[in-house]
Structure formats: structure tokens, C-alpha cells
PDB file of N, CA and C in Angstrom:
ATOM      1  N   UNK A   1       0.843  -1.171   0.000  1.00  0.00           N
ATOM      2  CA  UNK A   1       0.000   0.000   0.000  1.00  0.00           C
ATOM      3  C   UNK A   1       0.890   1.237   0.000  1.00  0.00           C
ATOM      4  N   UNK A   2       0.259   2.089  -0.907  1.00  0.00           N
ATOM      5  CA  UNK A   2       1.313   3.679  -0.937  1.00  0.00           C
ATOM      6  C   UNK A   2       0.714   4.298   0.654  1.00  0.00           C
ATOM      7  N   UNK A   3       2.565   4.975   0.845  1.00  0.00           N
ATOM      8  CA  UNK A   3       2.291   5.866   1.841  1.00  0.00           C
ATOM      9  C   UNK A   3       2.533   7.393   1.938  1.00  0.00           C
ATOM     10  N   UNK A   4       1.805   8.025   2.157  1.00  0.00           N
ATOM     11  CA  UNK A   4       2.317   9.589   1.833  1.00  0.00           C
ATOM     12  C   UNK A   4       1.975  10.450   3.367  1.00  0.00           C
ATOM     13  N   UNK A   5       3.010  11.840   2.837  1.00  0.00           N
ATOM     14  CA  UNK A   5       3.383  12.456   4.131  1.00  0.00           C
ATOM     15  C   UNK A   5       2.309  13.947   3.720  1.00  0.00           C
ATOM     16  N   UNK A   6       1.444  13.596   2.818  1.00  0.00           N
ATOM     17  CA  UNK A   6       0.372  14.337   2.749  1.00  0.00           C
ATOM     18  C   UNK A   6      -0.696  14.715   3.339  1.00  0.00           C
ATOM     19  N   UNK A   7      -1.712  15.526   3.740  1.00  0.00           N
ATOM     20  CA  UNK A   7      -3.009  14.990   4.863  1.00  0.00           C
ATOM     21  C   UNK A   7      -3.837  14.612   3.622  1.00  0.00           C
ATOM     22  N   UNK A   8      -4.683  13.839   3.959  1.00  0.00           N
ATOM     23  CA  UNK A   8      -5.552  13.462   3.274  1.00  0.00           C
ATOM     24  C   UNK A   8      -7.077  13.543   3.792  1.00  0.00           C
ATOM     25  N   UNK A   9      -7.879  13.750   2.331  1.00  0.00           N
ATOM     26  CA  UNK A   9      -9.254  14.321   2.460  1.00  0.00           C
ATOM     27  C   UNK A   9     -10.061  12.768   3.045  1.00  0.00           C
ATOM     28  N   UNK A  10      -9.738  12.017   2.288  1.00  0.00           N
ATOM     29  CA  UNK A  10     -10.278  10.443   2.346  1.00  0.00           C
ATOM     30  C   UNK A  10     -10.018   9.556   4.046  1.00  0.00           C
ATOM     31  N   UNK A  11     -10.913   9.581   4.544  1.00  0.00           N
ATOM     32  CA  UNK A  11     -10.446   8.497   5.824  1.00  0.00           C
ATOM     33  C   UNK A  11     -11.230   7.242   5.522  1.00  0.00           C
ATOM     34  N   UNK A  12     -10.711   6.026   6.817  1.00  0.00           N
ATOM     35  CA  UNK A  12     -11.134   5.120   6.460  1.00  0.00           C
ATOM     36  C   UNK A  12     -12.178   4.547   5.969  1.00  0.00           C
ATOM     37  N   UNK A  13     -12.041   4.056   5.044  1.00  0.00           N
ATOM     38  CA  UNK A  13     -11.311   2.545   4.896  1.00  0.00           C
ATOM     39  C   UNK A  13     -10.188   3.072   3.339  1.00  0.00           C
ATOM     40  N   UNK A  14      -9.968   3.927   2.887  1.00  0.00           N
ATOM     41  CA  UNK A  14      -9.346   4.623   1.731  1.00  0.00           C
ATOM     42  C   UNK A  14      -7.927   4.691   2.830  1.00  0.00           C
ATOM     43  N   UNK A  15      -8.177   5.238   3.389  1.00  0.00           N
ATOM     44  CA  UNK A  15      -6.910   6.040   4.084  1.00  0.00           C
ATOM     45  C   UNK A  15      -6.515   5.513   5.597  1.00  0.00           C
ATOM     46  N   UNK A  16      -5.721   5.843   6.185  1.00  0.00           N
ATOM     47  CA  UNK A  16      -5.467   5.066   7.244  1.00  0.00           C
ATOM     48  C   UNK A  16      -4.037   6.052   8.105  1.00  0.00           C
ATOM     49  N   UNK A  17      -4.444   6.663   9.328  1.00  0.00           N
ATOM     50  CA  UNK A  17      -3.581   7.700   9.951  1.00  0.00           C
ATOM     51  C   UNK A  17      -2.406   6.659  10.501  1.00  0.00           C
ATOM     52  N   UNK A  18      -1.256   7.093  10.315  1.00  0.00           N
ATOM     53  CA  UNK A  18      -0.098   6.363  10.889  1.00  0.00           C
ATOM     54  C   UNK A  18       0.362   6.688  12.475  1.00  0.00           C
ATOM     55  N   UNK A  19       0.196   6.173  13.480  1.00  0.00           N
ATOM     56  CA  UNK A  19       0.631   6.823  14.667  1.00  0.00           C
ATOM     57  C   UNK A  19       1.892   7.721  14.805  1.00  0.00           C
ATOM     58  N   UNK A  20       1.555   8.726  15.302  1.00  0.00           N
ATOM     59  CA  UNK A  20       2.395   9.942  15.389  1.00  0.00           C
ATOM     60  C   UNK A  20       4.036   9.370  16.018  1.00  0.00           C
ATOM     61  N   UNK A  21       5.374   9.694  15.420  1.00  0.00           N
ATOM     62  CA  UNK A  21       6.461   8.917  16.018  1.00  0.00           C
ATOM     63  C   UNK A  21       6.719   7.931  15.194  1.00  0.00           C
ATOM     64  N   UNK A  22       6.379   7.167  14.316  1.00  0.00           N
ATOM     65  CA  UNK A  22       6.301   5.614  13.704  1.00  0.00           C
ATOM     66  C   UNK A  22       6.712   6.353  12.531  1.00  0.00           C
ATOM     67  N   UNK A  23       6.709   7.512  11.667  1.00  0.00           N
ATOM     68  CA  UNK A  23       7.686   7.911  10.536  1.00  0.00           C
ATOM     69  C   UNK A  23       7.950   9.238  10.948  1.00  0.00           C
ATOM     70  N   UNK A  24       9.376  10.052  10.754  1.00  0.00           N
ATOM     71  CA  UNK A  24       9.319  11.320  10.945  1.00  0.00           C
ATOM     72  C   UNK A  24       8.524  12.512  10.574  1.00  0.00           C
ATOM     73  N   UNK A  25       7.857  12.285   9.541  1.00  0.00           N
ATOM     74  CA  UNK A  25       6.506  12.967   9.546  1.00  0.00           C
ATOM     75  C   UNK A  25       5.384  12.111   9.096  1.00  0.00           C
ATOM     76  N   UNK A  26       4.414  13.264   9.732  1.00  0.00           N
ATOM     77  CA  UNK A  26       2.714  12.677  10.117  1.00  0.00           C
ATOM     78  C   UNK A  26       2.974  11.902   8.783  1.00  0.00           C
ATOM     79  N   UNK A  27       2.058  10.654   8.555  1.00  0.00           N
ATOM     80  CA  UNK A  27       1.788   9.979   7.224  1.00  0.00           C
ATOM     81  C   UNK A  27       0.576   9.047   7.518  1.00  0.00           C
ATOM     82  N   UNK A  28       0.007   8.471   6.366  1.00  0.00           N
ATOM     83  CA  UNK A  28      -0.709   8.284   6.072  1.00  0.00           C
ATOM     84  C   UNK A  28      -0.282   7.032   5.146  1.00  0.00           C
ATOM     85  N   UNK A  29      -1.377   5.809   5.484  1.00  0.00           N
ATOM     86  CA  UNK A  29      -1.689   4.396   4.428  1.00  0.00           C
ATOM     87  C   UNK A  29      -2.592   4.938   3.385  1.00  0.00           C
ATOM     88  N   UNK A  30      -2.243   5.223   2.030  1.00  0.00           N
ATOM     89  CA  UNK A  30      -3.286   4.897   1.070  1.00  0.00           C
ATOM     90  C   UNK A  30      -3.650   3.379   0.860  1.00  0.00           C
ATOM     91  N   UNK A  31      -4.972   2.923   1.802  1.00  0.00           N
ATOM     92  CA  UNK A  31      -4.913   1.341   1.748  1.00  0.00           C
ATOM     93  C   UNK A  31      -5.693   1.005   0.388  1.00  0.00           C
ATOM     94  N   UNK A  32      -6.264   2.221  -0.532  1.00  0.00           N
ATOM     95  CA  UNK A  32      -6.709   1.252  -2.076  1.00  0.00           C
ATOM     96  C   UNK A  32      -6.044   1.699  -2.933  1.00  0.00           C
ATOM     97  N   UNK A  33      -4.661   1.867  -2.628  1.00  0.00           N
ATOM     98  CA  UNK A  33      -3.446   2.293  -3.548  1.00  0.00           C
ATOM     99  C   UNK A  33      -2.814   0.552  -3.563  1.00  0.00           C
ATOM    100  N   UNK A  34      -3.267  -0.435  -3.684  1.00  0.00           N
ATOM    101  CA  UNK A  34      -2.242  -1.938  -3.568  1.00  0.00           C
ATOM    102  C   UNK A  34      -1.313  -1.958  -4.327  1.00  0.00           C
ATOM    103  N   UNK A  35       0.098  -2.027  -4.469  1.00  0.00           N
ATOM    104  CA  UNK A  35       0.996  -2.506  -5.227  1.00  0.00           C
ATOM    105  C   UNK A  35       1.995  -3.562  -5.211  1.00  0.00           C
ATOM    106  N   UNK A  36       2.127  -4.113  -5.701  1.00  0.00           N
ATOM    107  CA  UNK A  36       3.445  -5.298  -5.768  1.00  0.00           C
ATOM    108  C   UNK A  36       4.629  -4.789  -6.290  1.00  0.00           C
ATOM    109  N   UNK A  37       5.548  -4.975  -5.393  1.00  0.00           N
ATOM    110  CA  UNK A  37       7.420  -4.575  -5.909  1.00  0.00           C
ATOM    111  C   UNK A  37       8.269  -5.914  -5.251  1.00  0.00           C
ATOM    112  N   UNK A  38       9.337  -5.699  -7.071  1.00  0.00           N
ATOM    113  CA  UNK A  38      10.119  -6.620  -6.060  1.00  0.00           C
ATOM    114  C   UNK A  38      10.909  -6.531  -4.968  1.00  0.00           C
ATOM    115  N   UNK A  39      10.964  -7.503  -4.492  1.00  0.00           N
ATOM    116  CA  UNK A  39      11.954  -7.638  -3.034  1.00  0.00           C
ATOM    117  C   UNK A  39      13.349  -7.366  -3.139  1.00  0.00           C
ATOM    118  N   UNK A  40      13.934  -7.584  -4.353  1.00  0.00           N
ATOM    119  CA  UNK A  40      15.281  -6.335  -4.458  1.00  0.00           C
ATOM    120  C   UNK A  40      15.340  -5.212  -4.746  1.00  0.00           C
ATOM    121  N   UNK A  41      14.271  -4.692  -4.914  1.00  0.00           N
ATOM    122  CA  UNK A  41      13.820  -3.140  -4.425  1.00  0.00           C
ATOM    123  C   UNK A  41      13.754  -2.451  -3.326  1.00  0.00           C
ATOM    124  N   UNK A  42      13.321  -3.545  -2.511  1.00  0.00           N
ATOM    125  CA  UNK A  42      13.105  -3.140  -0.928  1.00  0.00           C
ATOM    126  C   UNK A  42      14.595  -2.401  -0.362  1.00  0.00           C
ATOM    127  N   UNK A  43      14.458  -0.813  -0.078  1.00  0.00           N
ATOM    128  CA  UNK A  43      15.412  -0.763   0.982  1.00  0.00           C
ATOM    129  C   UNK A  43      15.886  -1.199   2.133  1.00  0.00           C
ATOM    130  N   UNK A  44      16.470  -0.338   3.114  1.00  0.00           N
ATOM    131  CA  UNK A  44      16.311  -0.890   4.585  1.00  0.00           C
ATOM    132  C   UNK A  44      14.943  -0.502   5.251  1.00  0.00           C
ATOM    133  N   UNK A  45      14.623  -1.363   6.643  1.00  0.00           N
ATOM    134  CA  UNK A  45      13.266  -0.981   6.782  1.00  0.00           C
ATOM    135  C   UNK A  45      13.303   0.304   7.392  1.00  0.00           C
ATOM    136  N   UNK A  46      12.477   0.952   7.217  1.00  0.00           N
ATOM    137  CA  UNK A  46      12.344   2.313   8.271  1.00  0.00           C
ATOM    138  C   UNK A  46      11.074   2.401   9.648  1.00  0.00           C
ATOM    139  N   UNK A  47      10.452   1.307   9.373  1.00  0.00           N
ATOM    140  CA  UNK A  47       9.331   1.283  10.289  1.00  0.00           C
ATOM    141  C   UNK A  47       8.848   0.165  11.181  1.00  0.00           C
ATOM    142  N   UNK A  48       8.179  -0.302  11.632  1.00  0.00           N
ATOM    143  CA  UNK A  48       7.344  -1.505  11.715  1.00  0.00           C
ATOM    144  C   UNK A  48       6.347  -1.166  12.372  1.00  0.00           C
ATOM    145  N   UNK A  49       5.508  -1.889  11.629  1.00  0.00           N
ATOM    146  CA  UNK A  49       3.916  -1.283  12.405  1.00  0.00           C
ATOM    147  C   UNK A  49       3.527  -2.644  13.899  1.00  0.00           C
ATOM    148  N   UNK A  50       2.657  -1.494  14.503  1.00  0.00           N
ATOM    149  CA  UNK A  50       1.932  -2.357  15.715  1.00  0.00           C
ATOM    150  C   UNK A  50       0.783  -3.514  15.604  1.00  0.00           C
ATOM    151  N   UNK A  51       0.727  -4.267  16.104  1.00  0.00           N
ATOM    152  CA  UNK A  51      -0.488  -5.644  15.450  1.00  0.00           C
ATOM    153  C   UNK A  51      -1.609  -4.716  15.500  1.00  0.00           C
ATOM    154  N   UNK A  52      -1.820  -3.913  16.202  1.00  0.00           N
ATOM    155  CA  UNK A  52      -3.560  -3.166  15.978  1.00  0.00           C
ATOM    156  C   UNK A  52      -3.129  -2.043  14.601  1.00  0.00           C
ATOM    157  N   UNK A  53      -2.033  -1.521  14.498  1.00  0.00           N
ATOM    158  CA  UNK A  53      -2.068  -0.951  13.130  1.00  0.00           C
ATOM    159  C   UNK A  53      -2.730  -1.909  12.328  1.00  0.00           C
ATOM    160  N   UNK A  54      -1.523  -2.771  11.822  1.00  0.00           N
ATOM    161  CA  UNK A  54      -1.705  -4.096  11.276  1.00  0.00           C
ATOM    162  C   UNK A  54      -3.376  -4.280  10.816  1.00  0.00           C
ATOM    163  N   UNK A  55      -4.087  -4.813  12.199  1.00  0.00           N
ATOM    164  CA  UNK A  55      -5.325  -5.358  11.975  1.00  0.00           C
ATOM    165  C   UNK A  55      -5.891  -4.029  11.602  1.00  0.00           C
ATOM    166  N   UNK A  56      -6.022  -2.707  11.887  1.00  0.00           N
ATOM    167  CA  UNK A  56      -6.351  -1.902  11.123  1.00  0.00           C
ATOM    168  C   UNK A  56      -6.672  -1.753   9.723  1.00  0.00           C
ATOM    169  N   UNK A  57      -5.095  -1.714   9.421  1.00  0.00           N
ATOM    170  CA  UNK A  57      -4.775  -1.775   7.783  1.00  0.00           C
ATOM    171  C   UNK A  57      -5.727  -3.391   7.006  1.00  0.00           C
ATOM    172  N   UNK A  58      -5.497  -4.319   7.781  1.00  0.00           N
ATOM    173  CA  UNK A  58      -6.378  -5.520   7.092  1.00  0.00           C
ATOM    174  C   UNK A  58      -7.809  -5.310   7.234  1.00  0.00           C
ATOM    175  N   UNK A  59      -8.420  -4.704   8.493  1.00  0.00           N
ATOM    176  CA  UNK A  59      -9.991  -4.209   7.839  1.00  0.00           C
ATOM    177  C   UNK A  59     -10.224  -3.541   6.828  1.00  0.00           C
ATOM    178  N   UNK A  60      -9.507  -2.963   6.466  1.00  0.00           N
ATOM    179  CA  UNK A  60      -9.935  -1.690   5.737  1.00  0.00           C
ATOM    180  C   UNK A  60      -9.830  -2.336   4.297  1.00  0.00           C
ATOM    181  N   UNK A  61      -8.881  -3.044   3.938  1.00  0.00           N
ATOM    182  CA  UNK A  61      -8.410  -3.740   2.712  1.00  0.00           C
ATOM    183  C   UNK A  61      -9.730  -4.493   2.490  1.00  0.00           C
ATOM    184  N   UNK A  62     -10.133  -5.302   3.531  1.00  0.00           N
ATOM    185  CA  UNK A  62     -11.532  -6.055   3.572  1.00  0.00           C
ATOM    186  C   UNK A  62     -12.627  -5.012   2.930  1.00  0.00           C
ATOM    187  N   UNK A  63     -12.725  -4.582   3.683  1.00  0.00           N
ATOM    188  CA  UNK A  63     -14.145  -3.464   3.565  1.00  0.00           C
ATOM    189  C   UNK A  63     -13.920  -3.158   1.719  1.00  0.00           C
ATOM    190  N   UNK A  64     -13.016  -2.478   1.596  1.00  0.00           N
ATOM    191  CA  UNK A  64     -12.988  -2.045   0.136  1.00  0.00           C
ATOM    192  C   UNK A  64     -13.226  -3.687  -1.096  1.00  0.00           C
ATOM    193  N   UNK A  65     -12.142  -4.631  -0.457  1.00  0.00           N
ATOM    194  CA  UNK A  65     -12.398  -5.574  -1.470  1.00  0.00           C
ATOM    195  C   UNK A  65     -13.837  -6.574  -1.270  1.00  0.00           C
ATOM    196  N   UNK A  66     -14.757  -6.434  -0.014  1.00  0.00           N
ATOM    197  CA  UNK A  66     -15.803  -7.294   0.303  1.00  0.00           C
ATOM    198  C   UNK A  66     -15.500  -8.166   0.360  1.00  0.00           C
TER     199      UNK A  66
END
């Protein structure tokens, strides 16, 4: 899912607030932005989310795909 350091008009289940501290600035899950990249693309990690982020981000994916 794209993430941007934008505010956004869209809240959930589109969008998804990142807890404040977890990237250096405020950001935001675009959760019906889905993309696939490869894995030698991947930089180093910069984050890791919390299991209630987590289950967050997987409702929301639900809701949009039914």
C-alpha cells in the first residue's frame, strides 16, 4: 500500500492515519493504492507497524475488497 506524508481528504477505509512517532513525519496508508514490488527493491526498513495498526490496515483492505 502507498504511503504519503500528505493529509488526506479520504479516511477510512481509503486512508489510514499512521501513529504519530512511527515515521518522521505525520503519514498516512493509502490502503486502495495496492501494489506489488520486487523484493530487491526493498530498501532498509524504516518502520514496523503495531499488530492493531496491522489489523487496522487488514480491515480496511476487507471493507474495500468485500
Amino acid at each position: 500500500m502507498a504511503i504519503t506524508s500528505q493529509p488526506q481528504k479520504a479516511g477510512f477505509p481509503l486512508t489510514l492515519e499512521l501513529p504519530s512517532g512511527m515515521l518522521p513525519k505525520p503519514s498516512w496508508v493509502k490502503i486502495s493504492q495496492i501494489r506489488t514490488i520486487s523484493t530487491d527493491r526493498l530498501g532498509k526498513k524504516i518502520a514496523v507497524l503495531d499488530a492493531e495498526t496491522l489489523g487496522e490496515l487488514i480491515d480496511g483492505l476487507l471493507e474495500l475488497v468485500g
